[in-house]
Every structure is written in C-alpha cells, then in structure tokens.
Protein backbone atom coordinates (compact mmCIF):
# COMPACT_ATOMS: atom_id res chain seq x y z
CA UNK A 1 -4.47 5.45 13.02
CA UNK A 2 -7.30 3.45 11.54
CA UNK A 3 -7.17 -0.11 13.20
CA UNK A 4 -6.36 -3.08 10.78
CA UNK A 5 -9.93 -4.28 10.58
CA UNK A 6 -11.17 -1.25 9.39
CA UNK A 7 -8.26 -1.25 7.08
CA UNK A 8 -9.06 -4.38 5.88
CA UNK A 9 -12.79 -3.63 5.50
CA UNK A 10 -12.15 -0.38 3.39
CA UNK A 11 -9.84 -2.33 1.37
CA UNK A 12 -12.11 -5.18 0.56
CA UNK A 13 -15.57 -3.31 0.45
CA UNK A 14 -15.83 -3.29 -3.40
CA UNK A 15 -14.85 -7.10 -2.96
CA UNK A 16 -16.72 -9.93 -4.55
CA UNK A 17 -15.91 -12.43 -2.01
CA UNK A 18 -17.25 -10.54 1.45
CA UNK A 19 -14.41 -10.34 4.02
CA UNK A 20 -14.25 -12.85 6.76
CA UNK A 21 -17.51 -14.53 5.23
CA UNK A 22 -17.31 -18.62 4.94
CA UNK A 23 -15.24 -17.90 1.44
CA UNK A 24 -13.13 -15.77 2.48
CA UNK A 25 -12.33 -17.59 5.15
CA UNK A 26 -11.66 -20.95 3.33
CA UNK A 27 -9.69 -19.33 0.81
CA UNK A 28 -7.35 -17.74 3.30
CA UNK A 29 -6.84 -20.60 5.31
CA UNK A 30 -5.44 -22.47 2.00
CA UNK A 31 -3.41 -19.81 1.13
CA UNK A 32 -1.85 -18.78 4.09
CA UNK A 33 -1.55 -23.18 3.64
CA UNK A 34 0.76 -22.21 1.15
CA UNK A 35 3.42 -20.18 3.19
CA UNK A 36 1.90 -16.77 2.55
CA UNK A 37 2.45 -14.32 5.12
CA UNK A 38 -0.82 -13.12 4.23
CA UNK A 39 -3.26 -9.65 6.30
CA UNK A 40 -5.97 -9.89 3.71
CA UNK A 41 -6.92 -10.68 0.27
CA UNK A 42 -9.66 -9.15 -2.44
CA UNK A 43 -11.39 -10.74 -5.14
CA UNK A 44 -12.82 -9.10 -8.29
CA UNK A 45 -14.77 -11.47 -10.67
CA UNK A 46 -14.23 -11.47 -14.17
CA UNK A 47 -17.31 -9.21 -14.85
CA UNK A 48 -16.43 -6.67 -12.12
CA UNK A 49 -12.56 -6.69 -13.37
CA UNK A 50 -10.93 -3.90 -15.19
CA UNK A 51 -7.94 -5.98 -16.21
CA UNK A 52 -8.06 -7.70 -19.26
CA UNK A 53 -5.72 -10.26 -20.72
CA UNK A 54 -5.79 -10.94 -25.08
CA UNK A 55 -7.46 -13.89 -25.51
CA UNK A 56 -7.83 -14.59 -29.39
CA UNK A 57 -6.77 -11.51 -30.53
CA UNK A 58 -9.83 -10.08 -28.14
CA UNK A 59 -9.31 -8.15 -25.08
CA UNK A 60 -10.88 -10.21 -22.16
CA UNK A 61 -11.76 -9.21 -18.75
CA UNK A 62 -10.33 -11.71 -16.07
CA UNK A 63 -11.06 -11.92 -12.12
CA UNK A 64 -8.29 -10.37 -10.03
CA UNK A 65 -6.83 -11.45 -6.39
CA UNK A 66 -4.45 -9.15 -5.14
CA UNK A 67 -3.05 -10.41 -1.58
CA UNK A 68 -1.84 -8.14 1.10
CA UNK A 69 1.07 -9.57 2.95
CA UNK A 70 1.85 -8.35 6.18
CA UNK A 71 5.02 -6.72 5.56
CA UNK A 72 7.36 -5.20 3.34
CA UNK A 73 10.10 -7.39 3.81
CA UNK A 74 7.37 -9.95 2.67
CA UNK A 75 6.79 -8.45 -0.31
CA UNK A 76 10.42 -8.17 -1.13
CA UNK A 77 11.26 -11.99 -1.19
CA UNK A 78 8.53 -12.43 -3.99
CA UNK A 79 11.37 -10.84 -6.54
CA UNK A 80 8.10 -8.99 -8.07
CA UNK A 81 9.05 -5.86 -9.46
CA UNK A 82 7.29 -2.73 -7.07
CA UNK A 83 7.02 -0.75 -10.20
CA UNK A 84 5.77 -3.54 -13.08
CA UNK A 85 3.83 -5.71 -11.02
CA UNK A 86 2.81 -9.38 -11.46
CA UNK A 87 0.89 -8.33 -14.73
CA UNK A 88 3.45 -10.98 -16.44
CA UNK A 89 2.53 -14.08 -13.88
CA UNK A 90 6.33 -14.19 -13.45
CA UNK A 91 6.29 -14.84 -9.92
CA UNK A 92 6.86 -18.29 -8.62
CA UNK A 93 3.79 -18.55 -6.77
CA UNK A 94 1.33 -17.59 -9.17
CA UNK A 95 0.37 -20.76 -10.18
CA UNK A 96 -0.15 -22.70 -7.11
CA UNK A 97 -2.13 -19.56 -5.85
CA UNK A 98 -4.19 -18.98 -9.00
CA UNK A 99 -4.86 -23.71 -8.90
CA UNK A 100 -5.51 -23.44 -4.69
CA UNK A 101 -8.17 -20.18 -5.22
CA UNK A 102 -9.58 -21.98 -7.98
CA UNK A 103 -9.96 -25.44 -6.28
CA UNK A 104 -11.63 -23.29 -3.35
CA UNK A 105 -14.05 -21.70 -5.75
CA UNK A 106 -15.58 -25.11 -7.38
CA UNK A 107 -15.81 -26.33 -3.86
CA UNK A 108 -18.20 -23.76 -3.52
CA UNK A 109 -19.90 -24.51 -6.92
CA UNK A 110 -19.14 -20.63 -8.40
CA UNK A 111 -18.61 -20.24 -11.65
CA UNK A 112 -16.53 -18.86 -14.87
CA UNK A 113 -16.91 -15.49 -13.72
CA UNK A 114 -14.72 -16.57 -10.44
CA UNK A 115 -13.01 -19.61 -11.65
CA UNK A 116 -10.72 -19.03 -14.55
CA UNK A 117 -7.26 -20.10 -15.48
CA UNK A 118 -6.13 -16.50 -16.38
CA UNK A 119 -7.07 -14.94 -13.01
CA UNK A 120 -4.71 -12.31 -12.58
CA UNK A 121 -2.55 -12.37 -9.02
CA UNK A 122 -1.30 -9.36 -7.71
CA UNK A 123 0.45 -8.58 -3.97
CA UNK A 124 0.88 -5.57 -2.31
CA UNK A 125 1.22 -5.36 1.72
CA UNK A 126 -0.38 -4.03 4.88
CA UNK A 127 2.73 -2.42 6.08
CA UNK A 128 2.49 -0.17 2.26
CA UNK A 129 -1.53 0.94 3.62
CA UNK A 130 -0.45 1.52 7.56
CA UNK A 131 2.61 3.51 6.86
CA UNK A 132 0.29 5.89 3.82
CA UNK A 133 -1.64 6.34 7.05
CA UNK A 134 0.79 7.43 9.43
CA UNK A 135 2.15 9.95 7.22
CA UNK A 136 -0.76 11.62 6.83
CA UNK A 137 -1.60 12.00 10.58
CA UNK A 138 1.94 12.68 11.35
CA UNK A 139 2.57 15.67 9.39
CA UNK A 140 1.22 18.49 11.92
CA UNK A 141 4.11 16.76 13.88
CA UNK A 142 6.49 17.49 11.24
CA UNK A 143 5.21 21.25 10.63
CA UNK A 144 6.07 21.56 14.37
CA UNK A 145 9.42 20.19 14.51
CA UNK A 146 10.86 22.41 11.88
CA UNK A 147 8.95 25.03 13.68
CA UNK A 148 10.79 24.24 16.76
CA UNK A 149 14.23 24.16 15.21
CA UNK A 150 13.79 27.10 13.14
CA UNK A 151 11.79 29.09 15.37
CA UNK A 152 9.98 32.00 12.88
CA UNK A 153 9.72 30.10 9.57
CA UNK A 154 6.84 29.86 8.23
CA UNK A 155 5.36 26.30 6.75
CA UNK A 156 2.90 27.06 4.08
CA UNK A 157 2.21 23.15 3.48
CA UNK A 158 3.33 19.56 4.47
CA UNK A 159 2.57 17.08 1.63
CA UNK A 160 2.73 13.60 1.86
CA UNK A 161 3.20 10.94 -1.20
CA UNK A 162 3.08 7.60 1.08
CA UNK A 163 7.27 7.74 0.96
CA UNK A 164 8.12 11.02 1.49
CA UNK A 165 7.54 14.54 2.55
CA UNK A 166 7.60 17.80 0.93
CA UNK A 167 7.43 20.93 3.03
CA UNK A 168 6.82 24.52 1.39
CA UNK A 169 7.88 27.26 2.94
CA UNK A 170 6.88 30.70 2.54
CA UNK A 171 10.30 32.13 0.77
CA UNK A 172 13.42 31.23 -0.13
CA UNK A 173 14.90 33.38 2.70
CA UNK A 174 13.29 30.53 5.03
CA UNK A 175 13.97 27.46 2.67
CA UNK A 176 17.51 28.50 3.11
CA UNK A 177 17.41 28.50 6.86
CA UNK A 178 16.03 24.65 7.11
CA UNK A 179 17.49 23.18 4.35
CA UNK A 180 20.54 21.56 5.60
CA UNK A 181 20.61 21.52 9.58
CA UNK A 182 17.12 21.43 9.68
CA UNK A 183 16.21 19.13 7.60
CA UNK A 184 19.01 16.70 9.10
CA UNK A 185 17.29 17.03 12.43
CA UNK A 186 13.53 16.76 11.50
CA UNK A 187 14.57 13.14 9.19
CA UNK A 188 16.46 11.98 12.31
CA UNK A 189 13.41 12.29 14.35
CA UNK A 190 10.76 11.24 12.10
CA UNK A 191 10.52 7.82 12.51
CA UNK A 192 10.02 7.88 15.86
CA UNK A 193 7.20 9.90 15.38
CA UNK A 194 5.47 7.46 13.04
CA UNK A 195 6.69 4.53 14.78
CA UNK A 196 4.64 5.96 18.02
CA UNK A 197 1.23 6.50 15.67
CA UNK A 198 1.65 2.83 14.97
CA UNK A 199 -0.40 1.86 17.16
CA UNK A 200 -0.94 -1.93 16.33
CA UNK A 201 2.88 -2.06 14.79
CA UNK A 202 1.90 -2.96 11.55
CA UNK A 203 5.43 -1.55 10.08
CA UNK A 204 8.97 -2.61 10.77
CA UNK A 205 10.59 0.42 8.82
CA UNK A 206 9.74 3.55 9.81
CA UNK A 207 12.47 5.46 7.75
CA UNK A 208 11.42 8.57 5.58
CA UNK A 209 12.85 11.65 3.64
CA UNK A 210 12.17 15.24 3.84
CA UNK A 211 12.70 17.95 0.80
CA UNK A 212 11.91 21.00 1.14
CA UNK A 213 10.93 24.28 -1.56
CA UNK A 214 9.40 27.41 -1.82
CA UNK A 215 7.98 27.96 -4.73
CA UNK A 216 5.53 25.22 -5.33
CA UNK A 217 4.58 21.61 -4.84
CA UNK A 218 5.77 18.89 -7.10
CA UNK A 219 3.10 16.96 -9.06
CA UNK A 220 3.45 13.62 -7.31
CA UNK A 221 2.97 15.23 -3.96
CA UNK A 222 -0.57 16.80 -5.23
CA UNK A 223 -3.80 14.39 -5.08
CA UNK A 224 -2.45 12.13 -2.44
C-alpha cells in the first residue's frame, strides 16, 4: 500500500495551497484548533473551482476546501449525508471552518480568488482513500481463496468498487459451486486480509462483501 504521504501528495497535487508549505501548515494547525480530526486538506481557488454557487441569478465559481478526516467514524459524527454532500452548508461546522480558513488567508494578504464568504466545504476521510487501496491490491488474494475452497473453478475477474467485490466466474456450473459456502468463507476471511495490507493502520473497519456472477460485470464495478 501507498504510504500516507504519498497519499496525501497525490491527493493535493492539483492543490492551490502546496501541501505542508507555510499555508498549509497554518491553516491546518487552526483547524485541527477547531476539534477536527483532520489527515489533510485541499484548496481550489475560485478560478481553478468547478463548483459554482447562483449568485444574482449568475452561476459563480467559488474556492473549494474539502478536508480529509482520519477516519470513518469521523466522518460519521458530522451528520453529513455520504451520498448529498455538504453542497447545502448544512453542517454545523461550516461556518467556523469557512471564517478560520478565511482569517488564515488575509493573514497571508491573498485575495478574492481564495478568500470568499461562499467557499464551499466539503469532508471526506483517509480511511475512504486507504481502504480503495487495499482492495485493489488484495484481490489476487481473493481470486486465490475461492480457488482454494473450490479447487477447479475458474475466476475470470475480481472487480473492486472501493466497498465491495464482484467475482466472475467462467459458468454458471461454477457460480453455483461458490455461491453460498464459498462465498461465506472467502467474506469471513477478507478482512483479515486487508487489515494485514494496512500497513500504517489507517482503517478501523475492515469489513467487506462478496457477490458473485457469470455472465458479466455490473456497471458500477467497471472504471474503478
């Protein structure tokens, strides 16, 4: 697995406010100030920013810091809806966050492209990135466990969406042979499996599922 500084690097590349520079560092300090449970943050400026809020009936591009908490669990006391977002500036938090990063910014004598008092705040977490990654490098490991409990199958493909697998096999005379005892087995052992690829122990849940088919991939497994 990718360490968390490279993580964090990758993440933040396209950043307007460099990673660990004098910035980026005074802006974390005050926000992790603030009780925020915080891995890393990036900052697009208004210019840079594809989200847009209607200002007078105009549609206006406004900077964007989305924070990366460490965890999950983080993520979950926010109340922010996983699938809506903080588009809405319904969290509790927004505002302090959006007046601290702001107060930060004129300190450094920047501008309307960084400050603004419609900066959109978004959160996602570390744990979300580390566990896409051990997914990915842990599904040879799940091609050989149903190999090893079905011994003859054949695995045509192990797909990974960041939550979940999906394994094809090569007929339905194999799908039927893993589908129940199988699969029961392979989910039982799985997080063990990704909990030993975390190798800095970025993730406190290392639960997954496992479906399996045989005649083709769902579309939200595909392009992942």
């Amino acid at each position: 697995m990718q360490s968390v500084d490279l993580i964090a690097r990758q993440v933040t590349d396209a950043s307007d406010i460099a990673f660990q520079a004098e910035l980026y560092e005074a802006i974390f300090g005050k926000l992790t100030g603030l009780g925020l449970n915080l891995a890393f943050f990036a900052f697009t400026k208004g210019p840079n920013s594809s989200c847009a809020r209607m200002l007078d009936g105009k549609a206006v591009p406004c900077p964007t810091l989305t924070l990366y908490l460490k965890n999950e669990a983080d993520f979950q006391e926010t109340g922010i809806d996983p699938h809506f977002g903080n588009w809405d500036d319904k969290w509790g938090q927004t505002r302090s966050i959006r007046e601290t990063l702001n107060a930060v910014l004129q300190r450094y004598s920047l501008g309307n492209d960084y400050v603004c008092d419609q900066t959109f705040i978004f959160v996602r977490t570390l744990e979300e990135l580390v566990f896409h990654q051990l997914g990915e490098e842990c599904a040879d490991d799940v091609r050989r466990l149903i190999i090893a409990e079905a011994p003859g199958v054949i695995v045509q493909g192990v797909y990974w969406n960041g939550a979940e697998y999906y394994v094809l096999m090569k007929d339905k005379a194999d799908y039927r042979r893993v589908k129940r005892k199988v699969k029961i087995n392979v989910t039982k052992a799985l997080p063990q499996y990704l909990a030993n690829a975390d190798k800095e122990k970025c993730c406190q849940n290392y639960k997954t599922s496992i479906a399996f088919g045989y005649d083709g991939v769902p579309l939200h497994f595909l392009g992942k």
